[in-house]
N, C-alpha and C. Protein backbone atom coordinates (compact mmCIF):
# COMPACT_ATOMS: atom_id res chain seq x y z
N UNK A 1 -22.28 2.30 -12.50
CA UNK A 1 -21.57 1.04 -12.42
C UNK A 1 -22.48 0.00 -11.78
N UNK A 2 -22.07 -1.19 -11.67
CA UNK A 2 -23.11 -2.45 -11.70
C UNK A 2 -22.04 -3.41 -10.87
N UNK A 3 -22.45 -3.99 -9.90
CA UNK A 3 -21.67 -4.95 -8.99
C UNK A 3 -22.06 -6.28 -9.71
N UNK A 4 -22.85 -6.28 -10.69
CA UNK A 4 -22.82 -7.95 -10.97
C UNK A 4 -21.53 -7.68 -12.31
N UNK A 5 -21.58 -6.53 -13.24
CA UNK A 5 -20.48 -6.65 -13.87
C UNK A 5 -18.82 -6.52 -13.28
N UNK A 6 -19.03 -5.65 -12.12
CA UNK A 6 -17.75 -6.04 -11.56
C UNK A 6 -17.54 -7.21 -10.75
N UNK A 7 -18.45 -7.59 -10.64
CA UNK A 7 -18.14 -9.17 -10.25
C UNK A 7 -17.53 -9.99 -11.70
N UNK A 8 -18.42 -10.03 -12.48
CA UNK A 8 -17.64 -10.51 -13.73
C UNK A 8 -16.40 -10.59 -14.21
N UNK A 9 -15.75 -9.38 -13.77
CA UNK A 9 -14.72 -8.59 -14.31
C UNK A 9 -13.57 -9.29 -13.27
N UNK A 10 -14.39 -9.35 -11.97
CA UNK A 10 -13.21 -9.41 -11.21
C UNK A 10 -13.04 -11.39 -11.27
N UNK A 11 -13.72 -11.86 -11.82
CA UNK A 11 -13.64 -13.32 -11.78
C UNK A 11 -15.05 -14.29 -10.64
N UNK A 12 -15.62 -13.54 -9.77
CA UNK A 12 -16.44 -13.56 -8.87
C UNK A 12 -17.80 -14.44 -9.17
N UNK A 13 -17.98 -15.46 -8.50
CA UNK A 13 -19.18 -16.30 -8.98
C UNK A 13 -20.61 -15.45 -8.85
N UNK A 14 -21.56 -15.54 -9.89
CA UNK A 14 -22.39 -14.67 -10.02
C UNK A 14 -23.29 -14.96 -8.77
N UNK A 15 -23.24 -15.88 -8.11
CA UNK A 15 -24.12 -16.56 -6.56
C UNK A 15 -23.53 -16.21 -5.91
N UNK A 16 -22.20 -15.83 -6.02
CA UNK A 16 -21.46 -15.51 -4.83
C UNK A 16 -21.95 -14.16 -3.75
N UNK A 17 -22.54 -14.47 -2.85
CA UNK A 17 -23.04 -13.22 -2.11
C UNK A 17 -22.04 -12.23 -1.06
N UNK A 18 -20.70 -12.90 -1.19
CA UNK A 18 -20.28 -12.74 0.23
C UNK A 18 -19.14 -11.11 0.03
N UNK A 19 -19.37 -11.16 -1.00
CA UNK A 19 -18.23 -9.69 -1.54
C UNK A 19 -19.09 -8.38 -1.97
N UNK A 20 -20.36 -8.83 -1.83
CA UNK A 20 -21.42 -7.67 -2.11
C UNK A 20 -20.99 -6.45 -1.51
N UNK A 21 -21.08 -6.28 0.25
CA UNK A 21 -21.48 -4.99 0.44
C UNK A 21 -19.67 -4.33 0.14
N UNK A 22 -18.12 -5.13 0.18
CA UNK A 22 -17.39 -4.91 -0.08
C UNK A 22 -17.11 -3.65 -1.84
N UNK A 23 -18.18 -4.73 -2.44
CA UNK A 23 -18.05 -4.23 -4.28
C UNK A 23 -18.77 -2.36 -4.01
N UNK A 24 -19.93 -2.62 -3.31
CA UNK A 24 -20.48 -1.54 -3.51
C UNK A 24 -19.82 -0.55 -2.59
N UNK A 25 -18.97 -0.67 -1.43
CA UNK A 25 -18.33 -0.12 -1.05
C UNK A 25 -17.29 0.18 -2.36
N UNK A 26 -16.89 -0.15 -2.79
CA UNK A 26 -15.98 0.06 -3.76
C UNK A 26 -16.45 0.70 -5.41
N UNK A 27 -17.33 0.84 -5.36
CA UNK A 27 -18.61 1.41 -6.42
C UNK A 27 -18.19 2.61 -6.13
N UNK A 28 -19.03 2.66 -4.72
CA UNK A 28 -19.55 4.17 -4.71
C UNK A 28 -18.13 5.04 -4.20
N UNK A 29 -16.98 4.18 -3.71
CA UNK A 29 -15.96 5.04 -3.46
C UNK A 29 -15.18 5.54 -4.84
N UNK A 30 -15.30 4.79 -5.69
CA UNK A 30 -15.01 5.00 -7.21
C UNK A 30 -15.63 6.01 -7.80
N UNK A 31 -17.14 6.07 -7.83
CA UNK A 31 -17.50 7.41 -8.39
C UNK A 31 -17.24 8.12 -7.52
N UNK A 32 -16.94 7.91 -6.15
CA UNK A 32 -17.20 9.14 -5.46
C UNK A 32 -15.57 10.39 -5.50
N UNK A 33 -14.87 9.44 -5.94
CA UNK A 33 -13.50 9.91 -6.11
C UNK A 33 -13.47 10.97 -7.80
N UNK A 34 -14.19 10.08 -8.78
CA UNK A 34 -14.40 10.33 -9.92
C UNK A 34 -14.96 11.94 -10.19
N UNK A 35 -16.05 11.54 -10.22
CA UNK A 35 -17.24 13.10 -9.37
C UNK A 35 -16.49 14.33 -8.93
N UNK A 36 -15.64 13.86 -7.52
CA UNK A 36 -14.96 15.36 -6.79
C UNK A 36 -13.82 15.44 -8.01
N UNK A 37 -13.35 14.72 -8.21
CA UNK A 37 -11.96 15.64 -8.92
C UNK A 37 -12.79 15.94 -10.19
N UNK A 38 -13.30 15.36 -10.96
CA UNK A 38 -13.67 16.22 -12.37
C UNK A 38 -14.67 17.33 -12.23
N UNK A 39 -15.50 17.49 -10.79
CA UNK A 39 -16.28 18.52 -10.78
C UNK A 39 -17.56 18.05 -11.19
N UNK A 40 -18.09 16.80 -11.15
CA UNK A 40 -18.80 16.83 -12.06
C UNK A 40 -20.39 15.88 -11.00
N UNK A 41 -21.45 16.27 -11.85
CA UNK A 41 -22.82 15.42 -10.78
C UNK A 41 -22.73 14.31 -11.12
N UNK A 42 -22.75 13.81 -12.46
CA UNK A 42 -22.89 12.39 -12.50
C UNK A 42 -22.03 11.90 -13.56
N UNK A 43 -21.58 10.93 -13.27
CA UNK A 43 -20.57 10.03 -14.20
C UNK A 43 -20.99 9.80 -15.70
N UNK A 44 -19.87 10.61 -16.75
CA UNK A 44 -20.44 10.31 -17.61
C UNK A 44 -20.34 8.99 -18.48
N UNK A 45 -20.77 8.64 -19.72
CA UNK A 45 -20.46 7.65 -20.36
C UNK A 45 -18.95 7.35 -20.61
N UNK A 46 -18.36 8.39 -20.90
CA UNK A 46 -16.90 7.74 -21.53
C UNK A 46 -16.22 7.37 -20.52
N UNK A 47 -16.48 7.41 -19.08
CA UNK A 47 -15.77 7.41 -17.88
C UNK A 47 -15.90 6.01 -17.15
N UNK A 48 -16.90 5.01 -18.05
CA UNK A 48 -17.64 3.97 -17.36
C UNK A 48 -16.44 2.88 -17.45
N UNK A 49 -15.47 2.85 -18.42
CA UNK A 49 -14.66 1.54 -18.38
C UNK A 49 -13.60 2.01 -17.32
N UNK A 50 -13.28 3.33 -17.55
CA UNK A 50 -12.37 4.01 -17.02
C UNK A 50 -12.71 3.68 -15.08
N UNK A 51 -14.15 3.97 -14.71
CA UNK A 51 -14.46 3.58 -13.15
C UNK A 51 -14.24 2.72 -12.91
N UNK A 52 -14.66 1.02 -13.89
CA UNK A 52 -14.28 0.04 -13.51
C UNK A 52 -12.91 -0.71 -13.40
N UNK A 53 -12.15 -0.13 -14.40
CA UNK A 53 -10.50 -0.55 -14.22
C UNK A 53 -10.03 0.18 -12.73
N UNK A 54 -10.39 1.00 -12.11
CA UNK A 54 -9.94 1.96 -10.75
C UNK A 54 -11.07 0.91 -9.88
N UNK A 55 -12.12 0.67 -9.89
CA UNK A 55 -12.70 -0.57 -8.99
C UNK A 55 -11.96 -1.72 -8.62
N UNK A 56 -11.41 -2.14 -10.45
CA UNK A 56 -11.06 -3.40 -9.76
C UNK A 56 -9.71 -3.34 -9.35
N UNK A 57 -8.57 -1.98 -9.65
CA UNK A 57 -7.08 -2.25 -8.68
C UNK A 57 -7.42 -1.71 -7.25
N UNK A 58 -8.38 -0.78 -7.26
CA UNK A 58 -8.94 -0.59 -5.64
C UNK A 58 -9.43 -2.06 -4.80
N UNK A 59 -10.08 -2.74 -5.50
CA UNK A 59 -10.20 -3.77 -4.69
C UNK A 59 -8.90 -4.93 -4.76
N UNK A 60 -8.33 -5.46 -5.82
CA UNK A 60 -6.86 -6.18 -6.01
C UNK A 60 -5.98 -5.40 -4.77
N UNK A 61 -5.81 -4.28 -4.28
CA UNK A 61 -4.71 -3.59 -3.79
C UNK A 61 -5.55 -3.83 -2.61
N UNK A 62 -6.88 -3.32 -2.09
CA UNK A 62 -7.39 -3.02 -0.60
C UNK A 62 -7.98 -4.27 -0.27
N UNK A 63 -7.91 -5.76 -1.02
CA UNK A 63 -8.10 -6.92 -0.64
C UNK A 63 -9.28 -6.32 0.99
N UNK A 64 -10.83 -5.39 0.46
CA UNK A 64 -12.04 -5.79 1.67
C UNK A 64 -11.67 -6.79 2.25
N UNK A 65 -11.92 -6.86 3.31
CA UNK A 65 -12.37 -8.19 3.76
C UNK A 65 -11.46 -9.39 4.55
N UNK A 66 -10.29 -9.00 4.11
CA UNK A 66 -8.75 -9.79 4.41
C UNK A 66 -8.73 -9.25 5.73
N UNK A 67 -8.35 -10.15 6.64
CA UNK A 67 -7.65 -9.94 7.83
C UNK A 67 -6.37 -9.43 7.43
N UNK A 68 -5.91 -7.97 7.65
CA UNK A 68 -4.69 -7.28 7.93
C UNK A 68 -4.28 -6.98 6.58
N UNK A 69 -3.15 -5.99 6.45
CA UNK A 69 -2.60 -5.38 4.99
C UNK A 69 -2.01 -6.25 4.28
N UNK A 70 -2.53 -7.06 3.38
CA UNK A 70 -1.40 -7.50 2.35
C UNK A 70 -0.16 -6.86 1.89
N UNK A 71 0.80 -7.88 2.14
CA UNK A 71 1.91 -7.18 2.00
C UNK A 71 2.86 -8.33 1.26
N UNK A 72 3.66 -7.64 0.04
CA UNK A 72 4.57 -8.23 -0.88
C UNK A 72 6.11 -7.98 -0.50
N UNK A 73 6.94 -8.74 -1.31
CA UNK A 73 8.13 -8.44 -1.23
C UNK A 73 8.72 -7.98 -2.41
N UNK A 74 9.56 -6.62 -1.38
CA UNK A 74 9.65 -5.73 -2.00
C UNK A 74 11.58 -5.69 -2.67
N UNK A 75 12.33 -6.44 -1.83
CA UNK A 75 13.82 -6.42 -2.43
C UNK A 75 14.15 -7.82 -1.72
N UNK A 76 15.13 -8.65 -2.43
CA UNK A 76 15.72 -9.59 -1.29
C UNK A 76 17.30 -9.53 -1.13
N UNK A 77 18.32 -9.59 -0.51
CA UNK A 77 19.09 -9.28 -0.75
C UNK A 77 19.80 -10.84 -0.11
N UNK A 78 21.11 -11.39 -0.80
CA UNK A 78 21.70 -12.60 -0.49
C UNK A 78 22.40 -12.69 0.97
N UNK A 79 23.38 -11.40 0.69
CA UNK A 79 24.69 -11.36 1.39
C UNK A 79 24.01 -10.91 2.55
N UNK A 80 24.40 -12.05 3.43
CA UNK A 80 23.75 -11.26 5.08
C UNK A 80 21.82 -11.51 5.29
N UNK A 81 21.65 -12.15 4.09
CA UNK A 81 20.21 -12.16 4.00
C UNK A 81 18.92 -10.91 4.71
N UNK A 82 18.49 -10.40 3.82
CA UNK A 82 17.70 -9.08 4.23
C UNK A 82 16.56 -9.41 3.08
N UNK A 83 15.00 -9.20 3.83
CA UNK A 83 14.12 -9.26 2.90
C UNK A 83 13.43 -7.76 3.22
N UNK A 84 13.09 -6.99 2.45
CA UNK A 84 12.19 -5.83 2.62
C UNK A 84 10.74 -6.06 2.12
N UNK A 85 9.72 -5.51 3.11
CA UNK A 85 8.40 -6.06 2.19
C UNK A 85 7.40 -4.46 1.97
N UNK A 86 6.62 -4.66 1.35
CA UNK A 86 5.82 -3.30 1.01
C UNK A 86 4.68 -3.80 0.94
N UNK A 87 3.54 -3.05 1.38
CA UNK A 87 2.15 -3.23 1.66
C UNK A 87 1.36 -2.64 0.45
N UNK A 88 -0.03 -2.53 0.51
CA UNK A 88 -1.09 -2.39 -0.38
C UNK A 88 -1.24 -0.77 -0.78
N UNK A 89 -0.88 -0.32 1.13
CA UNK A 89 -1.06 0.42 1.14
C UNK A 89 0.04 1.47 0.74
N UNK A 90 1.55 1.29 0.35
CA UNK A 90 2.44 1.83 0.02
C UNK A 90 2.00 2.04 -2.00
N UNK A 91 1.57 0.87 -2.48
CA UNK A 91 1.45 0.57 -3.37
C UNK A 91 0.54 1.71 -4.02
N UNK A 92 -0.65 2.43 -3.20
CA UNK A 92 -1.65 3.23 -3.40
C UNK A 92 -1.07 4.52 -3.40
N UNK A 93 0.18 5.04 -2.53
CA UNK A 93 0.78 5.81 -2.27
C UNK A 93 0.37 7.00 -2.73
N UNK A 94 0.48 7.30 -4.30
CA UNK A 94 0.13 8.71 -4.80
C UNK A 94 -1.54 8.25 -5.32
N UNK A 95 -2.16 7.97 -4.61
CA UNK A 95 -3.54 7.43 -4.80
C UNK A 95 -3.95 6.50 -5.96
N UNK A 96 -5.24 6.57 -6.11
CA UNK A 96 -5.55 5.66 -6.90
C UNK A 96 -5.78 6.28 -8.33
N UNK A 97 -5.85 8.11 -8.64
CA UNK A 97 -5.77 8.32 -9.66
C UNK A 97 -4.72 8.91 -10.00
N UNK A 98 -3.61 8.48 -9.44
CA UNK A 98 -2.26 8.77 -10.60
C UNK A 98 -2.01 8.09 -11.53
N UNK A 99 -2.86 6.69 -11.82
CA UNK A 99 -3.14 5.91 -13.13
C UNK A 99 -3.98 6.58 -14.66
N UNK A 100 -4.98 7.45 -13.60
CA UNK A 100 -5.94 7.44 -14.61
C UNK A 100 -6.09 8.94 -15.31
N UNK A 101 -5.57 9.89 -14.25
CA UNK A 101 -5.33 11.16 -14.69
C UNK A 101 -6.00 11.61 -15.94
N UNK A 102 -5.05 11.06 -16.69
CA UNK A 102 -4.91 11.55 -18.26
C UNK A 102 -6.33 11.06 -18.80
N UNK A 103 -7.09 9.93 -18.40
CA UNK A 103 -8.26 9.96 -18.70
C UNK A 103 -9.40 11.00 -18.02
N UNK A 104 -9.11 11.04 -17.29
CA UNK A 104 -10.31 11.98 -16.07
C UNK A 104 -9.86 13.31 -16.48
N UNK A 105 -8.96 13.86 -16.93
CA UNK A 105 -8.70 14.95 -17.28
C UNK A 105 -9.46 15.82 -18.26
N UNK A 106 -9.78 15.00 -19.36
CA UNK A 106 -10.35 15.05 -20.81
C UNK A 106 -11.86 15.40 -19.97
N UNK A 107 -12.48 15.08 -18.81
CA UNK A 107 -14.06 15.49 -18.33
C UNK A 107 -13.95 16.48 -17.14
N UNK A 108 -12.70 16.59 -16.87
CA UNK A 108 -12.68 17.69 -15.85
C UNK A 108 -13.01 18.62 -16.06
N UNK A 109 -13.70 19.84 -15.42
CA UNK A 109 -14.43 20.89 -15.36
C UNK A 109 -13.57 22.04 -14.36
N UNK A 110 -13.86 23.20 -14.71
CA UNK A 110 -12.97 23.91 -13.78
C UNK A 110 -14.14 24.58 -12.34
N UNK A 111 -13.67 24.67 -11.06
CA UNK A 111 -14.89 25.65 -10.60
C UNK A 111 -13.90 27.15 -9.97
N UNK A 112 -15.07 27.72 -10.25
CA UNK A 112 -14.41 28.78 -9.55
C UNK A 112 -14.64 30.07 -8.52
């Protein structure tokens, strides 16, 4: 993977220096997630769009860099007024590859 294309991807000015060591934090936590569950040394080709769609909701959801957890709202209710809110980190909950599974599956390897 390539931090100037996920800069691309993510909308990010190509001068922009200031999200660097964030992206590559987010690179290498991507393969590095990739790698242990399929068993595998190095990332293969069919897996490359597949790393970058998990880059960029890892970074959309873990907002690097933000002072404190982004957090949305999660129900509002009228009567009696009640707002409930849910964080980034609720959002990640069953991790980041319960999206992609079904792709990473197809390169998984067994060990034994």
């Amino acid at each position: 993977m390539e931090a100037g294309k996920l800069k691309g991807l993510l909308g990010i000015p190509e001068g922009d220096t200031s999200q660097d060591l964030s992206l590559e934090f987010i690179i290498n936590d991507v393969s590095e997630t990739i790698l242990n569950y399929c068993n595998l040394e190095e990332l293969p080709a069919g897996l490359t769009n597949t790393a970058y769609r998990m880059a960029i909701d890892l970074y959309r959801y873990v907002q690097p860099g933000a002072p404190g957890i982004p957090v949305t709202v999660a129900s509002i209710s009228e009567g009696d007024t009640s707002t409930s809110f849910t964080s980034a980190a609720d959002a990640l909950n069953g991790g980041l590859l319960k999206d992609y599974q079904g792709q990473l599956n197809r390169y998984r390897k067994l060990r034994w």
